[in-house]
Structures are given as C-alpha cells and as structure tokens.
N, C-alpha and C. Protein backbone atom coordinates (compact mmCIF):
# COMPACT_ATOMS: atom_id res chain seq x y z
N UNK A 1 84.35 93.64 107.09
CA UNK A 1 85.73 94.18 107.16
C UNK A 1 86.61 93.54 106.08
N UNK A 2 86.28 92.17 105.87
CA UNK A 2 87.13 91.50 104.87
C UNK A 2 86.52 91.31 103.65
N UNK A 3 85.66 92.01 103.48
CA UNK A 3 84.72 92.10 102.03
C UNK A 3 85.68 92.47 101.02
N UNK A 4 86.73 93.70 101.14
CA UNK A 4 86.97 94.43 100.16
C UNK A 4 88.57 94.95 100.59
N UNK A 5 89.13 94.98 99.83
CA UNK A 5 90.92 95.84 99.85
C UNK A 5 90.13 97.01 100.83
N UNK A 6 91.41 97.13 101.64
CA UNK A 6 91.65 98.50 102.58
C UNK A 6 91.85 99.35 101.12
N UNK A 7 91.72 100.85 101.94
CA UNK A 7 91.66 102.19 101.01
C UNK A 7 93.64 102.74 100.90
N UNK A 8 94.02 101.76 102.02
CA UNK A 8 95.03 102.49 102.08
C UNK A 8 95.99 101.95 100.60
N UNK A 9 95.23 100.75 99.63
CA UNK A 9 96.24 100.41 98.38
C UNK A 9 95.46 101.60 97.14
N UNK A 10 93.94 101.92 97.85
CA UNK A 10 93.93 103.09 96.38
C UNK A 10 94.59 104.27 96.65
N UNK A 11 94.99 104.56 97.82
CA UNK A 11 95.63 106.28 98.16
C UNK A 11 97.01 105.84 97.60
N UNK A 12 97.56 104.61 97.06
CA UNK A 12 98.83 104.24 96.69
C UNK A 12 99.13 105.04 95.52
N UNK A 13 97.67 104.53 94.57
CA UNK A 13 97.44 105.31 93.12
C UNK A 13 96.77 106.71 93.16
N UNK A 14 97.47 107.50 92.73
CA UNK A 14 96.65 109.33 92.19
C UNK A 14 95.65 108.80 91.63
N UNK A 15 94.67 109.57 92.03
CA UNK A 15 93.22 109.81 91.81
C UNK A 15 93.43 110.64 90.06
N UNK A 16 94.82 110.84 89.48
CA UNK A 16 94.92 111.28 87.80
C UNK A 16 95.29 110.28 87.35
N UNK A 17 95.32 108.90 86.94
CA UNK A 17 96.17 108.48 85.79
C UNK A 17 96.63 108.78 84.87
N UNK A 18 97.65 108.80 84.28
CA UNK A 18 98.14 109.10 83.18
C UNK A 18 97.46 108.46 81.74
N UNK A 19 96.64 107.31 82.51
CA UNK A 19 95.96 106.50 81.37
C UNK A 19 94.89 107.05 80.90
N UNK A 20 94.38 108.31 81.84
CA UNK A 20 93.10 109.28 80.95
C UNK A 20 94.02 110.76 80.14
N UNK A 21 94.77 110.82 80.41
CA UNK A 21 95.45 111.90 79.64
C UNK A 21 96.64 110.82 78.68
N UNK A 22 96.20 110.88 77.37
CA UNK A 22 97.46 110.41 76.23
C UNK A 22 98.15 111.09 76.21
N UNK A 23 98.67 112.28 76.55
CA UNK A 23 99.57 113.20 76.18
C UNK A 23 100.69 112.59 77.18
C-alpha cells in the first residue's frame, strides 16, 4: 500500500502535457 504515490496525485495531471505538444 505504501510502495508507491496514490493515483489520486496523477489524475491531478492531464494525461496531455503540454510538454509533448511545442506548439
């Protein structure tokens, strides 16, 4: 259970970054 960050800090970040699109 304490292996790894809860999911609930990646649903924080969009699954798009802006860091794969330069535009």
């Amino acid at each position: 259970s304490t292996s790894s960050k809860p999911p609930s800090v990646k649903s924080s970040q969009p699954p798009h970054a802006p860091s794969h699109q330069p535009t």
